[in-house]
C-alpha atoms as a PDB file:
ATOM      1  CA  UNK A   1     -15.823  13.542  16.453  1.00  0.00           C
ATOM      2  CA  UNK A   2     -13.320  12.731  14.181  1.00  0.00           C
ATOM      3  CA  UNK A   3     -13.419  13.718  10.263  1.00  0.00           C
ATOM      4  CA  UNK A   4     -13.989  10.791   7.782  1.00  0.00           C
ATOM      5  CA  UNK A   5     -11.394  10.380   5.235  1.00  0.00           C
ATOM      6  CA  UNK A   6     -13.542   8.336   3.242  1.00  0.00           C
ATOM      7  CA  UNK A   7     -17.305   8.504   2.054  1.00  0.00           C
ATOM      8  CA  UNK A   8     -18.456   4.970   2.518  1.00  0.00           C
ATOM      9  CA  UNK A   9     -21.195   5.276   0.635  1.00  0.00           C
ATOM     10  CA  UNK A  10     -19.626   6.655  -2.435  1.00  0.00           C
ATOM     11  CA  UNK A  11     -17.022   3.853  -2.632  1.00  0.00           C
ATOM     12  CA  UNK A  12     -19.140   1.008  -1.935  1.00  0.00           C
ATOM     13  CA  UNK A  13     -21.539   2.868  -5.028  1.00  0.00           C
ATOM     14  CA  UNK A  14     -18.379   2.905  -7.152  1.00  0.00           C
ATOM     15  CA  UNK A  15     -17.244  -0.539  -6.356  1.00  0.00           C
ATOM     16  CA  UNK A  16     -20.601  -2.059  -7.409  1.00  0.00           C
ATOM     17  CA  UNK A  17     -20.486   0.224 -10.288  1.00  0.00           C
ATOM     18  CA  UNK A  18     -17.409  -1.656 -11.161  1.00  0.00           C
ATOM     19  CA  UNK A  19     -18.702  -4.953 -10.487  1.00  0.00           C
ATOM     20  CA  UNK A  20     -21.820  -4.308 -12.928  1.00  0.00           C
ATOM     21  CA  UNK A  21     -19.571  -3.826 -15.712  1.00  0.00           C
ATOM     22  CA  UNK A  22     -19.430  -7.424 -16.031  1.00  0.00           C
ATOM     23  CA  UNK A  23     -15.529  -6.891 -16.105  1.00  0.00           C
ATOM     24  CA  UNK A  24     -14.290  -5.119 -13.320  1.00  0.00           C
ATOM     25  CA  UNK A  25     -10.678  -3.976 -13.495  1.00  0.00           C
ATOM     26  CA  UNK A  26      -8.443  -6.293 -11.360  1.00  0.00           C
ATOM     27  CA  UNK A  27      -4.631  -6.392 -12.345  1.00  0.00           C
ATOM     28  CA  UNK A  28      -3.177  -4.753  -9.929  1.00  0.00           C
ATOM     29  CA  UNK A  29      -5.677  -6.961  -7.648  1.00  0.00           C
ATOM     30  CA  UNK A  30      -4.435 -10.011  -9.770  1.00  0.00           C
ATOM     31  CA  UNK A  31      -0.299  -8.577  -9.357  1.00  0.00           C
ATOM     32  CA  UNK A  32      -0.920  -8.611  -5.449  1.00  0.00           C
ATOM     33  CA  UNK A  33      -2.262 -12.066  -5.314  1.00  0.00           C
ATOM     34  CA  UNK A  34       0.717 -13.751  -7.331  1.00  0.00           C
ATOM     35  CA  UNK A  35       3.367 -11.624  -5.590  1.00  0.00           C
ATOM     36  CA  UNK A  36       1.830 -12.116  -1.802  1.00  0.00           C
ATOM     37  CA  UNK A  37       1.321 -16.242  -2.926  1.00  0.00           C
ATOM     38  CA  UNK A  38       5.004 -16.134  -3.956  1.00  0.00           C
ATOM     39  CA  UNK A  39       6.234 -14.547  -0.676  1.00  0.00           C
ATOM     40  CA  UNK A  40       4.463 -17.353   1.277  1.00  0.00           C
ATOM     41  CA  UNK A  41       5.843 -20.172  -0.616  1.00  0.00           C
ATOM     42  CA  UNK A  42       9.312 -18.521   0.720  1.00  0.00           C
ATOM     43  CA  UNK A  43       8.089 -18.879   4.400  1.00  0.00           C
ATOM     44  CA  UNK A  44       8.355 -22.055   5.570  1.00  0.00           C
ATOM     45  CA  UNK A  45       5.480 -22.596   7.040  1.00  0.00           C
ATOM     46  CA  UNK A  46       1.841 -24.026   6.365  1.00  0.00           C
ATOM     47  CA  UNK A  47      -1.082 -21.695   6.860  1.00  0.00           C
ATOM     48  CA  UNK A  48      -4.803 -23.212   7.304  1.00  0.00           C
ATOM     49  CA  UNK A  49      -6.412 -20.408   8.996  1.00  0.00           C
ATOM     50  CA  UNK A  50      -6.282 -17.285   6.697  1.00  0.00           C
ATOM     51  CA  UNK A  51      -8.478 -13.834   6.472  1.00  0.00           C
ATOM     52  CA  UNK A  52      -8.387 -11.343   3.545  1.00  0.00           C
ATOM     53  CA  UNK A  53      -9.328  -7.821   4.341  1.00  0.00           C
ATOM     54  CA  UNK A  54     -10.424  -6.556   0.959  1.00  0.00           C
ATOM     55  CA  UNK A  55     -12.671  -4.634  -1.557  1.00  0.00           C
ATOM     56  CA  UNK A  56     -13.228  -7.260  -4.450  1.00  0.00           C
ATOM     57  CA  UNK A  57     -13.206 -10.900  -2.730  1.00  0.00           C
ATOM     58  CA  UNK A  58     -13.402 -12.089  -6.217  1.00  0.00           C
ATOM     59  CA  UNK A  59     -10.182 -11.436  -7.139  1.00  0.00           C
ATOM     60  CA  UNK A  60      -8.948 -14.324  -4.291  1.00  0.00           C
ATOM     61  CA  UNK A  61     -11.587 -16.843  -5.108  1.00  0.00           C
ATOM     62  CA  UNK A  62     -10.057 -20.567  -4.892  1.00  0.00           C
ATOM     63  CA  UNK A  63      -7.508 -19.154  -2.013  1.00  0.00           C
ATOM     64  CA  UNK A  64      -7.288 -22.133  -0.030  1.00  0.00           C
ATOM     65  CA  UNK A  65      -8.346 -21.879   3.771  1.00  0.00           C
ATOM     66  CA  UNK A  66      -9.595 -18.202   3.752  1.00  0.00           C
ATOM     67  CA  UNK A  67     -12.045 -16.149   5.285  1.00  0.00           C
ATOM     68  CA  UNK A  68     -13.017 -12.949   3.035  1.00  0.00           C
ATOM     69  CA  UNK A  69     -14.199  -9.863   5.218  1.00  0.00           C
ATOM     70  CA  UNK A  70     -14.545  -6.436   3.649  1.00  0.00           C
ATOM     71  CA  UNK A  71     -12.612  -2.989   4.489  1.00  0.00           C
ATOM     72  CA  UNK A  72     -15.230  -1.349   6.745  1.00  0.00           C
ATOM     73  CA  UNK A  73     -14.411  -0.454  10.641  1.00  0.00           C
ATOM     74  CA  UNK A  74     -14.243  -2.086  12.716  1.00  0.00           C
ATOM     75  CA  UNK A  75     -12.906  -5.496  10.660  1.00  0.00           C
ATOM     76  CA  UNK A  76     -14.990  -8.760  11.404  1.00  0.00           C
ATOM     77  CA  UNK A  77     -12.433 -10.230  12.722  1.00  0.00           C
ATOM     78  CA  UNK A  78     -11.876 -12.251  15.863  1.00  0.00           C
ATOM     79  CA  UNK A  79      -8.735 -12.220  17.927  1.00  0.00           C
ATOM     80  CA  UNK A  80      -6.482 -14.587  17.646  1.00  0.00           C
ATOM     81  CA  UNK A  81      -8.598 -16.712  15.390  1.00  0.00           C
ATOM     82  CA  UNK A  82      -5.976 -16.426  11.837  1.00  0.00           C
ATOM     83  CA  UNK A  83      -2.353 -17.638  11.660  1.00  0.00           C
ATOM     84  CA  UNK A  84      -2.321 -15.549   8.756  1.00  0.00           C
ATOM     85  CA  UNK A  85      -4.160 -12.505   7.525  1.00  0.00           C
ATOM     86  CA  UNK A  86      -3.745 -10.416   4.411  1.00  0.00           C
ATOM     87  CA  UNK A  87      -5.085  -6.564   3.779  1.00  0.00           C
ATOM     88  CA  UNK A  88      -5.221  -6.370   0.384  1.00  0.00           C
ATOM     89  CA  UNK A  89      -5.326  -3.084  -1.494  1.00  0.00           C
ATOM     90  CA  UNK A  90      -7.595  -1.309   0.506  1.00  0.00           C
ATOM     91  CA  UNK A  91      -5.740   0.386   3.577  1.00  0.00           C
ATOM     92  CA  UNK A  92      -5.999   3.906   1.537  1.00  0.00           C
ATOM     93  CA  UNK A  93      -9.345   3.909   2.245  1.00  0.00           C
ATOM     94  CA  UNK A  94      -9.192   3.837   5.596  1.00  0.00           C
ATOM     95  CA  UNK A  95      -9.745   6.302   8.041  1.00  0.00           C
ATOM     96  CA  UNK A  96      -7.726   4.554  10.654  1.00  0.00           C
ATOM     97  CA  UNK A  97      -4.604   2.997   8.429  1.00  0.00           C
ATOM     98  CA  UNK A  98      -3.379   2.057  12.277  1.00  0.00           C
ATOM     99  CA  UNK A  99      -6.037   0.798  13.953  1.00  0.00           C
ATOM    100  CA  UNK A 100      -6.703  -1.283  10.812  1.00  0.00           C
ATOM    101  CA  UNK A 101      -3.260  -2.820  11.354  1.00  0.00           C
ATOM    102  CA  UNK A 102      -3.730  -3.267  14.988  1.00  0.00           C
ATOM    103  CA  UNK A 103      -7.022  -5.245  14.327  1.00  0.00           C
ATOM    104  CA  UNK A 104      -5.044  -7.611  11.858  1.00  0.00           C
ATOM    105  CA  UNK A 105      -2.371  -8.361  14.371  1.00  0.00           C
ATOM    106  CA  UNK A 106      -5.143  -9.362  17.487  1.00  0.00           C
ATOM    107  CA  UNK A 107      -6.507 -11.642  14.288  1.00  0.00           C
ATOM    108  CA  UNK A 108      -3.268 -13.298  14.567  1.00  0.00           C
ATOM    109  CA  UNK A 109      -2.320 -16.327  16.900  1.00  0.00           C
ATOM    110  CA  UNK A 110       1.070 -15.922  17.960  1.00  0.00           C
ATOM    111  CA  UNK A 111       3.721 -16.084  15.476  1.00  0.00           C
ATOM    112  CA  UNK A 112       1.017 -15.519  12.917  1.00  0.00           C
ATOM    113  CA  UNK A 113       2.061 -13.730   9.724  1.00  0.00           C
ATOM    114  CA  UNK A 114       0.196 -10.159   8.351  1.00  0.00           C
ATOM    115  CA  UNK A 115       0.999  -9.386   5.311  1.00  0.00           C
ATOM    116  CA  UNK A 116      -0.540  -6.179   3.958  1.00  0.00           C
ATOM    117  CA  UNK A 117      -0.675  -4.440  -0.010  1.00  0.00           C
ATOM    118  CA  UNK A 118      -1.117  -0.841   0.312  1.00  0.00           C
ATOM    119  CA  UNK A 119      -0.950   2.037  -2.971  1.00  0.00           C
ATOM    120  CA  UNK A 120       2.140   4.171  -1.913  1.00  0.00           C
ATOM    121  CA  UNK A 121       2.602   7.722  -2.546  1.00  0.00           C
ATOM    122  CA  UNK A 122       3.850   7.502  -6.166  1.00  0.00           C
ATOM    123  CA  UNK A 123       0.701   6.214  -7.579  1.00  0.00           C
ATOM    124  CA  UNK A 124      -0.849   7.930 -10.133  1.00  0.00           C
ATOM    125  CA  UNK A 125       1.624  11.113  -9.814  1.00  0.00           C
ATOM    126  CA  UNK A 126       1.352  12.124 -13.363  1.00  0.00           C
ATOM    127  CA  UNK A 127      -2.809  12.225 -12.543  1.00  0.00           C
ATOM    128  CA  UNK A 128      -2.549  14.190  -9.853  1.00  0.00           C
ATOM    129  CA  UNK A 129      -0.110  16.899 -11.035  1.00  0.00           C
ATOM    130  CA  UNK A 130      -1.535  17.094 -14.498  1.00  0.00           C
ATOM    131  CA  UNK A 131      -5.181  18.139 -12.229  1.00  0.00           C
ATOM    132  CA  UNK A 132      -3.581  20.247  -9.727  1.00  0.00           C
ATOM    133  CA  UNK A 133      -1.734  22.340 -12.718  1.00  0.00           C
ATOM    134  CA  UNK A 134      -4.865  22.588 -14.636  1.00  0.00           C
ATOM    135  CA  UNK A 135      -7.364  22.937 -11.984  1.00  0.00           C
ATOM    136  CA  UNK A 136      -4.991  26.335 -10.722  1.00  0.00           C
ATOM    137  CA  UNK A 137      -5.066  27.426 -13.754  1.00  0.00           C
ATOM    138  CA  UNK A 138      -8.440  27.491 -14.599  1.00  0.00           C
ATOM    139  CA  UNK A 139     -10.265  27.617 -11.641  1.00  0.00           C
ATOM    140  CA  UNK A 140      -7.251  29.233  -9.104  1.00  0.00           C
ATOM    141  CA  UNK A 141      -7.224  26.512  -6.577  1.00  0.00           C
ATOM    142  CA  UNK A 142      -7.184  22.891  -5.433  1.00  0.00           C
ATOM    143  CA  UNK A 143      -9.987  20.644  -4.334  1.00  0.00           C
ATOM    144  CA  UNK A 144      -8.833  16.437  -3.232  1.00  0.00           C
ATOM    145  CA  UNK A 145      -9.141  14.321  -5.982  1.00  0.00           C
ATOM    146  CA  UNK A 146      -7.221  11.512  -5.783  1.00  0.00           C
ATOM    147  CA  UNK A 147      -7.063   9.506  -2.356  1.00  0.00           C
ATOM    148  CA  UNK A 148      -4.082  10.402  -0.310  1.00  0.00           C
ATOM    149  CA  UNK A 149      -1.340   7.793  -0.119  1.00  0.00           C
ATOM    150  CA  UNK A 150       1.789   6.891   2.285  1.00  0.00           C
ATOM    151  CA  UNK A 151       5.175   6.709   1.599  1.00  0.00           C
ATOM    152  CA  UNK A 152       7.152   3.894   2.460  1.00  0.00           C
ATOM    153  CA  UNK A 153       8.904   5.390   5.722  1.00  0.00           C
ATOM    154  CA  UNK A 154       5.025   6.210   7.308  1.00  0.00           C
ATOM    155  CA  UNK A 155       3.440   2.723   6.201  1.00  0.00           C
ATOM    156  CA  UNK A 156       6.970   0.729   7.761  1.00  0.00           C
ATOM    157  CA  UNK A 157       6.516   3.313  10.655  1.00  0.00           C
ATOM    158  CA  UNK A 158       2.593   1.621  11.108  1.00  0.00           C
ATOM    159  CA  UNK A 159       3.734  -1.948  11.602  1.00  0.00           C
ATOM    160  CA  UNK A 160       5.964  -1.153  15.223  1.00  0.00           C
ATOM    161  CA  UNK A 161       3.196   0.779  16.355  1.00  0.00           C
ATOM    162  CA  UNK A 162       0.498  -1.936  15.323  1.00  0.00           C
ATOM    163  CA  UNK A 163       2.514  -4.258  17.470  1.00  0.00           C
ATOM    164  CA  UNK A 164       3.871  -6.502  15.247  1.00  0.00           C
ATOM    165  CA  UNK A 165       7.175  -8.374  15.102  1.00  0.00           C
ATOM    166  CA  UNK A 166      10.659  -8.511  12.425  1.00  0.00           C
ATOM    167  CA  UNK A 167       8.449  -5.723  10.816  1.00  0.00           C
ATOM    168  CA  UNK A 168       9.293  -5.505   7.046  1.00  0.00           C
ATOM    169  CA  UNK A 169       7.946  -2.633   4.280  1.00  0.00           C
ATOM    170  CA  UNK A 170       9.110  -2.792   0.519  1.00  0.00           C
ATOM    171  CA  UNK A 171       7.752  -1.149  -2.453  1.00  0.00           C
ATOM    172  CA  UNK A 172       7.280  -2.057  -6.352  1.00  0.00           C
ATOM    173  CA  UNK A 173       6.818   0.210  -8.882  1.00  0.00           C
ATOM    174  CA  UNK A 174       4.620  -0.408 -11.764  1.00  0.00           C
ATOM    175  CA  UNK A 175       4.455   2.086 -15.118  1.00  0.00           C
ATOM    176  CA  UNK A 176       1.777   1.330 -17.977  1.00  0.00           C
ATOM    177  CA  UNK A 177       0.955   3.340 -20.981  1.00  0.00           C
ATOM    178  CA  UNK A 178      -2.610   4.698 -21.643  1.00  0.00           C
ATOM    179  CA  UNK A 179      -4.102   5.348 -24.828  1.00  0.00           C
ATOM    180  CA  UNK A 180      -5.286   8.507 -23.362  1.00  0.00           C
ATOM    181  CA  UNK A 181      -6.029  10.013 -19.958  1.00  0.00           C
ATOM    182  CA  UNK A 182      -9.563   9.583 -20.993  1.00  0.00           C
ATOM    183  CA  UNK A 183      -8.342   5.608 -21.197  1.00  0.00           C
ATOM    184  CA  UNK A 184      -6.996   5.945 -17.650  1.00  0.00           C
ATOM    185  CA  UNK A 185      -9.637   7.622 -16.143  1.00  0.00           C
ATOM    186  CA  UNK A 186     -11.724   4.457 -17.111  1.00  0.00           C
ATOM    187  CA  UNK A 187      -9.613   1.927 -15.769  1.00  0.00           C
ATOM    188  CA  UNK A 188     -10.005   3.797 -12.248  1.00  0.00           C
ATOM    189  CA  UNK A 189     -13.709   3.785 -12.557  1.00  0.00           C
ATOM    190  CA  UNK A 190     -13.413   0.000 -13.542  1.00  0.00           C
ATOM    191  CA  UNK A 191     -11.150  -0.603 -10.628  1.00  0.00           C
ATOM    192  CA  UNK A 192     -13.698   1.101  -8.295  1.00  0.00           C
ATOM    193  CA  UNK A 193     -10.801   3.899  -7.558  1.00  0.00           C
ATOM    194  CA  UNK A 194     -12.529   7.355  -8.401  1.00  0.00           C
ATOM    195  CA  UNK A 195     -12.793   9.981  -5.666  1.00  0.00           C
ATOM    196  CA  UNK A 196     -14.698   9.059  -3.245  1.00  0.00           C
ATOM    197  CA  UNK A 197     -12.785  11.582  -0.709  1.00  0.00           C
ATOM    198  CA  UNK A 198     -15.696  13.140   2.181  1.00  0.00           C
ATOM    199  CA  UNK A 199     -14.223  16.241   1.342  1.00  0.00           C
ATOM    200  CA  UNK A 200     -14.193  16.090  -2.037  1.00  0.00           C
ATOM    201  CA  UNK A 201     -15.738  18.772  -4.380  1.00  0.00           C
ATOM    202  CA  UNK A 202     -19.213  18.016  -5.158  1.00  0.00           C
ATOM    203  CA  UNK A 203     -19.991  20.483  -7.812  1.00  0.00           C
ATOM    204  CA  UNK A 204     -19.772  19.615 -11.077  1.00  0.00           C
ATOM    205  CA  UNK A 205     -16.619  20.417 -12.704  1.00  0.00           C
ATOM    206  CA  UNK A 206     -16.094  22.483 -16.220  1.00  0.00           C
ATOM    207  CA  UNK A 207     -15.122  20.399 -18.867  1.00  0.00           C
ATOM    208  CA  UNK A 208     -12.885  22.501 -19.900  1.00  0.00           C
ATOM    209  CA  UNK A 209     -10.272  21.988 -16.870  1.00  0.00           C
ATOM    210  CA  UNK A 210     -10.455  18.032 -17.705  1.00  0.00           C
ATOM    211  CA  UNK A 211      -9.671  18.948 -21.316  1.00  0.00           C
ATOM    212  CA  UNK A 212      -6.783  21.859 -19.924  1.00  0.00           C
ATOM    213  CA  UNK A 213      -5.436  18.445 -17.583  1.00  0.00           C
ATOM    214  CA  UNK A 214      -5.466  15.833 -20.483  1.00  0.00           C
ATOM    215  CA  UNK A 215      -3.220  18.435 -22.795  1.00  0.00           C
ATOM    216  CA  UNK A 216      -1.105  19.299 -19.700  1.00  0.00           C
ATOM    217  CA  UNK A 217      -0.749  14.819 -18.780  1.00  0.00           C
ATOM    218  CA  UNK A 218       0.143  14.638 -23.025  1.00  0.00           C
ATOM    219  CA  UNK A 219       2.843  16.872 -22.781  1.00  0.00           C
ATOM    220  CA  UNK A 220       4.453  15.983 -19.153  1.00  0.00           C
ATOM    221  CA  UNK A 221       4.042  12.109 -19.223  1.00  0.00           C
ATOM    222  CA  UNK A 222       4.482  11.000 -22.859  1.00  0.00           C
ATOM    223  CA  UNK A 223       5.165   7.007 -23.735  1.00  0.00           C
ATOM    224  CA  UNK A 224       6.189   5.639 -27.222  1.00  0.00           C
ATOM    225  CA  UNK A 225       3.597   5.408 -29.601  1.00  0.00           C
ATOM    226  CA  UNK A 226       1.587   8.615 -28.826  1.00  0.00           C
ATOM    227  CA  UNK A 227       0.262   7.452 -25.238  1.00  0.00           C
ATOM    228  CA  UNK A 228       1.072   8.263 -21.878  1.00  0.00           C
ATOM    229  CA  UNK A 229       3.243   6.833 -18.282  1.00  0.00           C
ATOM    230  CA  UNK A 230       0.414   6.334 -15.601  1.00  0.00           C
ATOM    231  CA  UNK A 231       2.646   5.040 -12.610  1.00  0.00           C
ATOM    232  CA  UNK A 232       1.271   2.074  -9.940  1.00  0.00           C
ATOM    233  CA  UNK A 233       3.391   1.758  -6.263  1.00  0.00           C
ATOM    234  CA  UNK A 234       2.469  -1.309  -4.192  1.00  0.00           C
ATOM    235  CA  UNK A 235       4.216  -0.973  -0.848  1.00  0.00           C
ATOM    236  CA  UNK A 236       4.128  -4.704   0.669  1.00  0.00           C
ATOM    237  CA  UNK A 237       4.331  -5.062   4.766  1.00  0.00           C
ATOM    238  CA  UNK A 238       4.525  -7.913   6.689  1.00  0.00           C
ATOM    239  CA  UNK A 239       5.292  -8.584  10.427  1.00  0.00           C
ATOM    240  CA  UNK A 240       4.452 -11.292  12.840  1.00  0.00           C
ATOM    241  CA  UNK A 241       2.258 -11.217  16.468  1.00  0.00           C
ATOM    242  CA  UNK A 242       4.768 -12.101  19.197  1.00  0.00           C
ATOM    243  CA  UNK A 243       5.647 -14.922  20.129  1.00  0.00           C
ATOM    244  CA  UNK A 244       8.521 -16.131  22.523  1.00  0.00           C
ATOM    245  CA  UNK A 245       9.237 -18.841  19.618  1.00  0.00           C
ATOM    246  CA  UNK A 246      10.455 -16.056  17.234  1.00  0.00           C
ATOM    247  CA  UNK A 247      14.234 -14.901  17.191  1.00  0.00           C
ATOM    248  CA  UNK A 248      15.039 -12.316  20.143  1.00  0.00           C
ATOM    249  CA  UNK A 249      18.020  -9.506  18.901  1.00  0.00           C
ATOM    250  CA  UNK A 250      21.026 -10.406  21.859  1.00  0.00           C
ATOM    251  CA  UNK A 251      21.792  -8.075  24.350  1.00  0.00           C
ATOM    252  CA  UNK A 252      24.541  -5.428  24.008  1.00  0.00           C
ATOM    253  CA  UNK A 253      27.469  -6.445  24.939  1.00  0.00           C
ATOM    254  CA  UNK A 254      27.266 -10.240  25.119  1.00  0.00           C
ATOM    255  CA  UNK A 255      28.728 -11.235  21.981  1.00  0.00           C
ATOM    256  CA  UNK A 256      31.522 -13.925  21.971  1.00  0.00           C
ATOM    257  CA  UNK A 257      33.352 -12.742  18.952  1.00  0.00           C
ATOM    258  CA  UNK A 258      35.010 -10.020  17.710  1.00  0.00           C
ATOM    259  CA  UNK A 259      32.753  -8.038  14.418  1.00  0.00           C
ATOM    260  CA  UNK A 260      37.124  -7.700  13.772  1.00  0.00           C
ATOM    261  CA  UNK A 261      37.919 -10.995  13.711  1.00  0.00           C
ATOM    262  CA  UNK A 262      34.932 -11.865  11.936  1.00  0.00           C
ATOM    263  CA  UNK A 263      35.580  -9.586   8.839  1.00  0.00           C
ATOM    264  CA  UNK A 264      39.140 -10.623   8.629  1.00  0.00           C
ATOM    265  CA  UNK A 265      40.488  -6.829   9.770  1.00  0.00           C
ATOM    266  CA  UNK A 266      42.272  -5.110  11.896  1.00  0.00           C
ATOM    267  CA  UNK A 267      40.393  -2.668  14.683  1.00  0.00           C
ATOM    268  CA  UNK A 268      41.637   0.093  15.538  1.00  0.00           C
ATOM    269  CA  UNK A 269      40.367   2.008  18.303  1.00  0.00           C
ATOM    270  CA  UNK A 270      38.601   5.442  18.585  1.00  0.00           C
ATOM    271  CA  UNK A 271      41.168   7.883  18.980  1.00  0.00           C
ATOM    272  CA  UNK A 272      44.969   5.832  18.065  1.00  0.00           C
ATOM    273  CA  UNK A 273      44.530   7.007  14.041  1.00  0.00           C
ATOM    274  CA  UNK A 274      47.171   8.768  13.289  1.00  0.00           C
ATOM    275  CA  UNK A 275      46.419  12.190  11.713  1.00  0.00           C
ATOM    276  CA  UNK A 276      48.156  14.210   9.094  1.00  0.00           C
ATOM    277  CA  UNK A 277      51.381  14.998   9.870  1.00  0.00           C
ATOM    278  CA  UNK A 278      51.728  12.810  12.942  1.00  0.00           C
ATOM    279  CA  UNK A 279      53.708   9.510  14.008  1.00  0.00           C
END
């Protein structure tokens, strides 16, 4: 059987947790809608058939033509039912970041668009090194605290291997400033982002090593005005389900003009250069 990455339970408890705040913490949700609207409105095409994959459906209320389903496996979706689908924010969650994927693309018709929002592996760096310093220190190892997340190169990597066409990955980088780590640590349980890892430490944890990680986040990650960096990495993917309307790459060797003549240069071939000390 294979390990869980995630413990369901715990994140749906800390997502409703969030919700019963009466203010649930949704920029970065908020960022990811107006950047993914603003990449459609450079495709030309019309979408009337779109699916969110997501945690917090409210943050893409009044998205026209869309069908919210949540995160869990396997995703209510039906094939070929979308001409576009969006994963928003939740693939570090997942157990199966592929097979996730790979469900969005048989939700596409063909030459329907995925695009997906995914945390990548800079987020929250100063967190996690200011808690792996202190928590050696204090109590002389590591337990998983913060969610693991992809770099750019493994999340671009997912998209071929889901299936999916003129694959594209690209990353933004958001920094804010904190009052505190105390101040961050809020916004994560507002977001609905605290651990909520299946292997994560269950005891509770001495105060004193939060205290020993807040000094050690002070002094590593300060921002003007007494407060501290807390870093944010969206990685955005997109790709398209086959179709035999989309652009085909020509075969070697069957171009009709010279890359030479194009640039305006001269080509010289492999081997006529003329070294040092030669004619």
């Amino acid at each position: 059987m294979t390990p869980h990455l995630t413990d369901r339970a715990a994140l749906m408890l800390h997502r409703a947790r969030a919700r019963s705040s009466g203010d649930p913490a949704l920029f970065l949700h908020d960022t990811v809608r107006t950047e993914i609207e603003e990449r459609l409105e450079e495709v030309n095409r019309t979408f009337t058939n779109a699916a969110i994959v997501t945690g917090f459906p409210e943050a893409w209320e009044g998205f026209p033509a869309v069908r919210v389903v949540p995160d869990s496996d396997p995703l209510d979706l039906e094939p070929e039912a979308h001409d576009l689908v969006i994963h928003s924010m939740a693939l570090h969650w997942s157990d199966d970041p592929i097979g996730q994927l790979v469900q969005c693309r048989r939700a596409l018709r063909p030459d329907g668009l995925m695009i997906a929002a995914a945390f990548g592996g800079q987020t929250l760096q100063e967190l996690r090194r200011s808690l792996a310093e202190a928590e050696t220190q204090m109590l002389g190892g590591l337990s998983p605290r913060v969610a693991p997340m992809a770099e750019i190169r493994d999340l671009g990597g997912l998209l071929q291997r889901a299936g999916l066409a003129l694959p594209v990955a690209d990353s933004r980088r958001y920094e804010t400033t904190y009052a505190s780590p105390g101040h961050l640590m809020h916004d994560l349980r507002s977001m609905g982002e605290t651990n909520a890892l299946a292997s994560r430490d269950k005891r509770v944890v001495p105060r004193r090593m939060f205290d020993a990680a807040s000094e050690i986040y002070r002094e590593s990650f300060p921002a003007p005005g007494d407060r501290i960096t807390a870093t944010y990495e969206i990685i955005f993917l997109s790709g398209w389900a086959p179709s035999d309307s989309q652009q085909k790459p020509l075969r070697p060797g069957s171009a009709s003009r010279r890359l030479a003549d194009a640039l305006g240069t001269t080509e010289t071939p492999t081997g006529d250069t003329a070294g040092p000390g030669q004619d």
